[in-house]
PDB file of N, CA and C in Angstrom:
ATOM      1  N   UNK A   1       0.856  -1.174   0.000  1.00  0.00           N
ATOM      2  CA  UNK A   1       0.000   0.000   0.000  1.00  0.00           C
ATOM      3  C   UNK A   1       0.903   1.240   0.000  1.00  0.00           C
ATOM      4  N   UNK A   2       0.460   2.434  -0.830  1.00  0.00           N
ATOM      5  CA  UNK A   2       1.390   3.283  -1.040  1.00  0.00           C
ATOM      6  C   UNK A   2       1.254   4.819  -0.142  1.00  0.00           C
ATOM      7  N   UNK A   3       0.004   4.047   0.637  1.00  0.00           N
ATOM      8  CA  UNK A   3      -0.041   5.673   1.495  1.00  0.00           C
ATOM      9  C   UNK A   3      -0.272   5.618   3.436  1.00  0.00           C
ATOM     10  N   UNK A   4       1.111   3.905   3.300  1.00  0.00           N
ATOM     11  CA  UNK A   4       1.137   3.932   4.675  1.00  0.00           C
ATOM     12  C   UNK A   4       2.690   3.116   5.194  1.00  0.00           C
ATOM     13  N   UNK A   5       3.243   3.599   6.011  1.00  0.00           N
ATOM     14  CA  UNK A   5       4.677   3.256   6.186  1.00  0.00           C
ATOM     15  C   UNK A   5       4.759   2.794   8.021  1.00  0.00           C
ATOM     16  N   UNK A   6       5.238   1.636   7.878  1.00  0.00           N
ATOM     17  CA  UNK A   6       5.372   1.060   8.914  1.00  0.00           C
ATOM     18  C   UNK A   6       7.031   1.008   9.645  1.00  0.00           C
ATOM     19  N   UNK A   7       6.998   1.705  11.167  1.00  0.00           N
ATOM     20  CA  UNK A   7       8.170   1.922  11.318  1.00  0.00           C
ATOM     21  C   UNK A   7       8.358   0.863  12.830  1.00  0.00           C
ATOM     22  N   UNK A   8       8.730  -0.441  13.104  1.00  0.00           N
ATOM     23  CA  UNK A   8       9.029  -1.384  13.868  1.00  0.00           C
ATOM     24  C   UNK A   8       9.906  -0.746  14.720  1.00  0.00           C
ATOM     25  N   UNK A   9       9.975  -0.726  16.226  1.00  0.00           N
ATOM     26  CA  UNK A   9      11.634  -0.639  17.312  1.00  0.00           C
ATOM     27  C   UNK A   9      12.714  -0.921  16.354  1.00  0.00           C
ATOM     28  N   UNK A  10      13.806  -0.742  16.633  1.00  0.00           N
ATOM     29  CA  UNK A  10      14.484  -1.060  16.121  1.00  0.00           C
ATOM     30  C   UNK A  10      15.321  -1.680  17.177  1.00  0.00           C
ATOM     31  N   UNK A  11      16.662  -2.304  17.335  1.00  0.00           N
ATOM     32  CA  UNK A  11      17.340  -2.596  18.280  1.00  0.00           C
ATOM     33  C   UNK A  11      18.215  -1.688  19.171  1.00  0.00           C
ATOM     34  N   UNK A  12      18.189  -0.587  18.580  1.00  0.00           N
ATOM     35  CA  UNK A  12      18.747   0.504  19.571  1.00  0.00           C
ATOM     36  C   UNK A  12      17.638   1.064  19.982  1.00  0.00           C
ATOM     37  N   UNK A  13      16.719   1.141  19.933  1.00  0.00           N
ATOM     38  CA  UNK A  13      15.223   1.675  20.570  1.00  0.00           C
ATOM     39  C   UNK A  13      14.804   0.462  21.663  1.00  0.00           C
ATOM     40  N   UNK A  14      15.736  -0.994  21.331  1.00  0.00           N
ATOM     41  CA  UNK A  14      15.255  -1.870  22.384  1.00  0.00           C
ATOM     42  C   UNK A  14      16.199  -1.648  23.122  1.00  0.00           C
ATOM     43  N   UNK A  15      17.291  -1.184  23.151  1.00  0.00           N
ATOM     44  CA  UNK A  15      18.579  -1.315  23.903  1.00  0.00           C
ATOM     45  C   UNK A  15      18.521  -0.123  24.661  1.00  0.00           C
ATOM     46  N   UNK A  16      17.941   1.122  23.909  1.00  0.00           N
ATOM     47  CA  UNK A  16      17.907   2.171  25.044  1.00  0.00           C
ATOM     48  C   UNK A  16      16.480   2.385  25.646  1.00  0.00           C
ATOM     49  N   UNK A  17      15.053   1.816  25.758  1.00  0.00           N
ATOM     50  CA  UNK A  17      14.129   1.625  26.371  1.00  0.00           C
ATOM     51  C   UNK A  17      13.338   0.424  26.110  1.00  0.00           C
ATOM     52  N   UNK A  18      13.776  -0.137  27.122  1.00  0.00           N
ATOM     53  CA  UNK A  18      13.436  -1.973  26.824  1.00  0.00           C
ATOM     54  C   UNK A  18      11.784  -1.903  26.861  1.00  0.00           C
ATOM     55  N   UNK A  19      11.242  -0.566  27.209  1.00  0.00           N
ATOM     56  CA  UNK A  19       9.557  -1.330  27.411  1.00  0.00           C
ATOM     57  C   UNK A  19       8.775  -0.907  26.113  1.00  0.00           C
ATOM     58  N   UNK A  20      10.216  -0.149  25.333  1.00  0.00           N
ATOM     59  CA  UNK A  20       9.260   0.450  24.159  1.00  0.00           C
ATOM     60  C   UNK A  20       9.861  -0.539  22.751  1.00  0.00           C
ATOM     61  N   UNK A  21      10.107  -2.204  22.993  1.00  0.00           N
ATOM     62  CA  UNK A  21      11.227  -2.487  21.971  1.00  0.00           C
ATOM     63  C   UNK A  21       9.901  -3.671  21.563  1.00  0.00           C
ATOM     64  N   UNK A  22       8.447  -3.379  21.796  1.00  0.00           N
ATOM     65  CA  UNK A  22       7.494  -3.927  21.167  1.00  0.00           C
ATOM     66  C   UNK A  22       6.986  -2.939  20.627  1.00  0.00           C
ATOM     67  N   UNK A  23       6.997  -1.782  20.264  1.00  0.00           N
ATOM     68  CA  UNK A  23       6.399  -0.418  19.672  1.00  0.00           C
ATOM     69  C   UNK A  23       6.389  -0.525  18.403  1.00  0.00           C
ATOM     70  N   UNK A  24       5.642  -0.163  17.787  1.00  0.00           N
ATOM     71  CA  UNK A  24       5.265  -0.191  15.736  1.00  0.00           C
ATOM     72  C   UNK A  24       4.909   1.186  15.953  1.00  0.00           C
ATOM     73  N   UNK A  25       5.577   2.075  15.040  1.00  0.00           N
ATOM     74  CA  UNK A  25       5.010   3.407  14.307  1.00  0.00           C
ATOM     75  C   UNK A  25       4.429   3.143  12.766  1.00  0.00           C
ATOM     76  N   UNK A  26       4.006   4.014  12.958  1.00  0.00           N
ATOM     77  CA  UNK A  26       3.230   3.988  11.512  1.00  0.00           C
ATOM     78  C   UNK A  26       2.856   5.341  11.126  1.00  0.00           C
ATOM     79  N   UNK A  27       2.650   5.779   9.800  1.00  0.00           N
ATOM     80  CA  UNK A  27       2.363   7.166   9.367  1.00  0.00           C
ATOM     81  C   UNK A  27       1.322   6.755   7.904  1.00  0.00           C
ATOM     82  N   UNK A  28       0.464   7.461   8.202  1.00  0.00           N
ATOM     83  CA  UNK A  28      -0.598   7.303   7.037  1.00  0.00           C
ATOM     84  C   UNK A  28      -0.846   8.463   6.261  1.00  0.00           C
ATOM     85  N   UNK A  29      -1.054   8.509   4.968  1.00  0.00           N
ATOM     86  CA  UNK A  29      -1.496   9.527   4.123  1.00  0.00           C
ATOM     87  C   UNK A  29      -2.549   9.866   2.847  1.00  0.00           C
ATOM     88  N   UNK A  30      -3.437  10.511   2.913  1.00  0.00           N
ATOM     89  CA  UNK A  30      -4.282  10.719   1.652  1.00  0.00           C
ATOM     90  C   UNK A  30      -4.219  12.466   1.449  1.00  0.00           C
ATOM     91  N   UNK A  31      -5.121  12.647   0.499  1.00  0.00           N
ATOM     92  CA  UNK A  31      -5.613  13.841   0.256  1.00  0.00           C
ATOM     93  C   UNK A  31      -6.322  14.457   1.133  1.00  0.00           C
ATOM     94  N   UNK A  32      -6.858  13.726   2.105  1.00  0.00           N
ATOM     95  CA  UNK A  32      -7.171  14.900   2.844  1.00  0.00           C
ATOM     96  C   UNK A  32      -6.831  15.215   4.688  1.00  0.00           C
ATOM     97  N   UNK A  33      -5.598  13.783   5.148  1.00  0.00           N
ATOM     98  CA  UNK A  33      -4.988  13.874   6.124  1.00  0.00           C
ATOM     99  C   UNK A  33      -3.972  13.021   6.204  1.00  0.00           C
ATOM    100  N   UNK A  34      -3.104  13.139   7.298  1.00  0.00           N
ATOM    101  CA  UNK A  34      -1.709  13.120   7.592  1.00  0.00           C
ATOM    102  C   UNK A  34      -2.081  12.348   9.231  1.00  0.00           C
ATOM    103  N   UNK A  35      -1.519  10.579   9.146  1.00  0.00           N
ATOM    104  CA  UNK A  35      -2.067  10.303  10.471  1.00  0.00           C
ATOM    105  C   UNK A  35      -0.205   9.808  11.201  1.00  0.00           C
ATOM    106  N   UNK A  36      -0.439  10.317  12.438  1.00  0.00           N
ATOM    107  CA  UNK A  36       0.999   9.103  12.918  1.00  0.00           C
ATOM    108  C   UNK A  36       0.413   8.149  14.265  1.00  0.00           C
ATOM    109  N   UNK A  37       1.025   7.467  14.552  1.00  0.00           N
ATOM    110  CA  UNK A  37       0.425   6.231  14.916  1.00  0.00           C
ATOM    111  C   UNK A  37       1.600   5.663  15.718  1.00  0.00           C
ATOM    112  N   UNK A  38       0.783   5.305  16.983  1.00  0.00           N
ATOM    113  CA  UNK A  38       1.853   4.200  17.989  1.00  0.00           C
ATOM    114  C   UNK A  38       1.182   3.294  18.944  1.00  0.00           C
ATOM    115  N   UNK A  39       2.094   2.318  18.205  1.00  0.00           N
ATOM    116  CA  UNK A  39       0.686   0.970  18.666  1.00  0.00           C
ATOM    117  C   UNK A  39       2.089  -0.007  19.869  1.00  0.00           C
ATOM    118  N   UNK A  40       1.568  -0.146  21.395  1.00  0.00           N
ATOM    119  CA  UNK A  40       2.513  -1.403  22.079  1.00  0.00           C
ATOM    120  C   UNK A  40       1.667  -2.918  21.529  1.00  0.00           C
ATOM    121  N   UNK A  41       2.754  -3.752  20.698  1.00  0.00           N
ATOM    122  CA  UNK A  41       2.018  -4.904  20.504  1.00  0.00           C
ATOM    123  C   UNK A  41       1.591  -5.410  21.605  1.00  0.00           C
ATOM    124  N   UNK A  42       0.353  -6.399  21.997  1.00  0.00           N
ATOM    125  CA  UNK A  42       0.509  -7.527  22.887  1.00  0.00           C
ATOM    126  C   UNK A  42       0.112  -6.368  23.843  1.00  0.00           C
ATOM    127  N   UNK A  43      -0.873  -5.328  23.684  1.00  0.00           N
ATOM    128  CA  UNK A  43      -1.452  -4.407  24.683  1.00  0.00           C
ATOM    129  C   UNK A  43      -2.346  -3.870  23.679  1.00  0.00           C
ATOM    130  N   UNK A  44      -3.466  -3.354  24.507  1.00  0.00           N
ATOM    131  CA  UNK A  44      -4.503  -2.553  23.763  1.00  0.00           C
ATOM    132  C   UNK A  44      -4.477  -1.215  23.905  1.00  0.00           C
ATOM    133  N   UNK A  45      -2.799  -0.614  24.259  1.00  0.00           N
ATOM    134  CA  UNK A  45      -2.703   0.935  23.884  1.00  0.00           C
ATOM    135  C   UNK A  45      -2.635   0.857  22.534  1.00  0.00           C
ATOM    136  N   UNK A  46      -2.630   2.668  21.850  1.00  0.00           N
ATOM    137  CA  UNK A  46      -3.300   2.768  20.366  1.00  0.00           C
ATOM    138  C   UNK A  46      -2.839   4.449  20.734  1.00  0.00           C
ATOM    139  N   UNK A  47      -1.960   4.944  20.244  1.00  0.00           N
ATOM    140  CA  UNK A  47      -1.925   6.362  19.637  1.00  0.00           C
ATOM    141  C   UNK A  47      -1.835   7.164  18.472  1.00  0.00           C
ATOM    142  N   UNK A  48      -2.692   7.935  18.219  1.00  0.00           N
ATOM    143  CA  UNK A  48      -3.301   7.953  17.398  1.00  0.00           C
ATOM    144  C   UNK A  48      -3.231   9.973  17.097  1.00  0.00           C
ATOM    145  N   UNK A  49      -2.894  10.690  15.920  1.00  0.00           N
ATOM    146  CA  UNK A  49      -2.548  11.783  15.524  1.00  0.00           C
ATOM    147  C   UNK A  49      -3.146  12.168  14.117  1.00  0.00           C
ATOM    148  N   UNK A  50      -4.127  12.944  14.191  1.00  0.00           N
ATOM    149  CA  UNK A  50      -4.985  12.964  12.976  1.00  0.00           C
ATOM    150  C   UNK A  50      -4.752  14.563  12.242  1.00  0.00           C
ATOM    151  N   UNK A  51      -4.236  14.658  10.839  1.00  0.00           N
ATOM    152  CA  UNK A  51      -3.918  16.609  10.799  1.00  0.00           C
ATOM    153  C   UNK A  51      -4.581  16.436   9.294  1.00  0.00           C
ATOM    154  N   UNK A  52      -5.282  17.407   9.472  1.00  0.00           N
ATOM    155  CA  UNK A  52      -6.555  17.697   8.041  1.00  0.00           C
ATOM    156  C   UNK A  52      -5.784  18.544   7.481  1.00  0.00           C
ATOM    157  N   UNK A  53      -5.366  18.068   6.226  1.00  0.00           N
ATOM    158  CA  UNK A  53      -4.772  18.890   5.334  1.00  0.00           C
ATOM    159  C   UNK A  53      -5.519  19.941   4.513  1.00  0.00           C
ATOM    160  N   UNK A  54      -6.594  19.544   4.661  1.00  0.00           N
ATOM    161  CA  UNK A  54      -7.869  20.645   3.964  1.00  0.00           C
ATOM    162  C   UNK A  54      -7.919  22.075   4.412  1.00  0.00           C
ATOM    163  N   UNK A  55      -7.148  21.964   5.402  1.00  0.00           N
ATOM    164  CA  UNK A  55      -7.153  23.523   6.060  1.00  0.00           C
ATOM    165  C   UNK A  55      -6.250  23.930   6.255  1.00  0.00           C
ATOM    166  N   UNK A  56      -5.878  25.373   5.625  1.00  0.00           N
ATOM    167  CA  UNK A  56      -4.420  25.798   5.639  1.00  0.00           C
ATOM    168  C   UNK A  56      -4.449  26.880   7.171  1.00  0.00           C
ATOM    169  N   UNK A  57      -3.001  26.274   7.630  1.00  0.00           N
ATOM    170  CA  UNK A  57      -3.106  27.281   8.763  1.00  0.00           C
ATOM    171  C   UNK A  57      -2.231  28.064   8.546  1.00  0.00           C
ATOM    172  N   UNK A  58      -2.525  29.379   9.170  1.00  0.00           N
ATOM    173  CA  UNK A  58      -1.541  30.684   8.989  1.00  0.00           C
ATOM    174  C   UNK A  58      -0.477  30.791   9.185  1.00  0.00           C
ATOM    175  N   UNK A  59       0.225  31.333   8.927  1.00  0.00           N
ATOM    176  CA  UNK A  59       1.825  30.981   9.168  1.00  0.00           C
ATOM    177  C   UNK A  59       1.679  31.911  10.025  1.00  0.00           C
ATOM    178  N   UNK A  60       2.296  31.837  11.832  1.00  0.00           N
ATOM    179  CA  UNK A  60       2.391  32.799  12.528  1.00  0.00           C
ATOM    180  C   UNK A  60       3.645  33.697  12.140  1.00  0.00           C
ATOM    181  N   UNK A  61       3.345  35.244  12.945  1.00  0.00           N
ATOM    182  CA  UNK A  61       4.382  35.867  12.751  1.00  0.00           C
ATOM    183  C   UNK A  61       5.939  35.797  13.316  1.00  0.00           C
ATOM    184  N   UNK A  62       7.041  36.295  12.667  1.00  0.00           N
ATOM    185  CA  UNK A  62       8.427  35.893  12.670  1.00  0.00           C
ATOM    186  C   UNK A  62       8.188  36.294  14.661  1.00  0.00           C
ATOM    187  N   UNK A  63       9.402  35.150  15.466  1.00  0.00           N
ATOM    188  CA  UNK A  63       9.554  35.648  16.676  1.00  0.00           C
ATOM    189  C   UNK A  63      10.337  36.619  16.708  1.00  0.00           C
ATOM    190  N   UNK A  64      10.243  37.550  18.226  1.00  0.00           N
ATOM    191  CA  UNK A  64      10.810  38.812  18.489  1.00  0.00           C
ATOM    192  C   UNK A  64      12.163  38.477  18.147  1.00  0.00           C
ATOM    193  N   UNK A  65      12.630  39.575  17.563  1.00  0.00           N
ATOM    194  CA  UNK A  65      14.173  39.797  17.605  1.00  0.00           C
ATOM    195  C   UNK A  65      14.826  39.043  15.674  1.00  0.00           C
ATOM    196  N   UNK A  66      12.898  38.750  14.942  1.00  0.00           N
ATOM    197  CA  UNK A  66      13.977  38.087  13.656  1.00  0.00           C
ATOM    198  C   UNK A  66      13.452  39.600  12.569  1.00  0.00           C
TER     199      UNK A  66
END
């Protein structure tokens, strides 16, 4: 599937936090949102990041001093 990317622990993600070395990321995409995703296997946590691309947001103004 071409509008979803699966990102597994890796072994330095198990080596430097052993409780997160069952963790799957994931990032999803269409036309009209942008999802990221973090799932602990072998648990029924689920995080979940939803951004509607349909709506443009304003670019705030430059911070003080630029």
């Amino acid at each position: 599937m071409d509008s979803i990317q699966f990102f597994p622990a890796d072994q330095e993600t198990a080596d430097l936090i052993s409780y997160a070395s069952n963790n799957v990321w994931w990032v999803t995409i269409d036309e009209k949102s942008f999802t990221y995703n973090l799932r602990r296997i072998g648990t029924d946590r689920v995080f979940s990041v939803r951004f509607d691309l349909t709506k443009e947001v304003p670019t705030p103004d430059a911070p003080w001093g630029y």
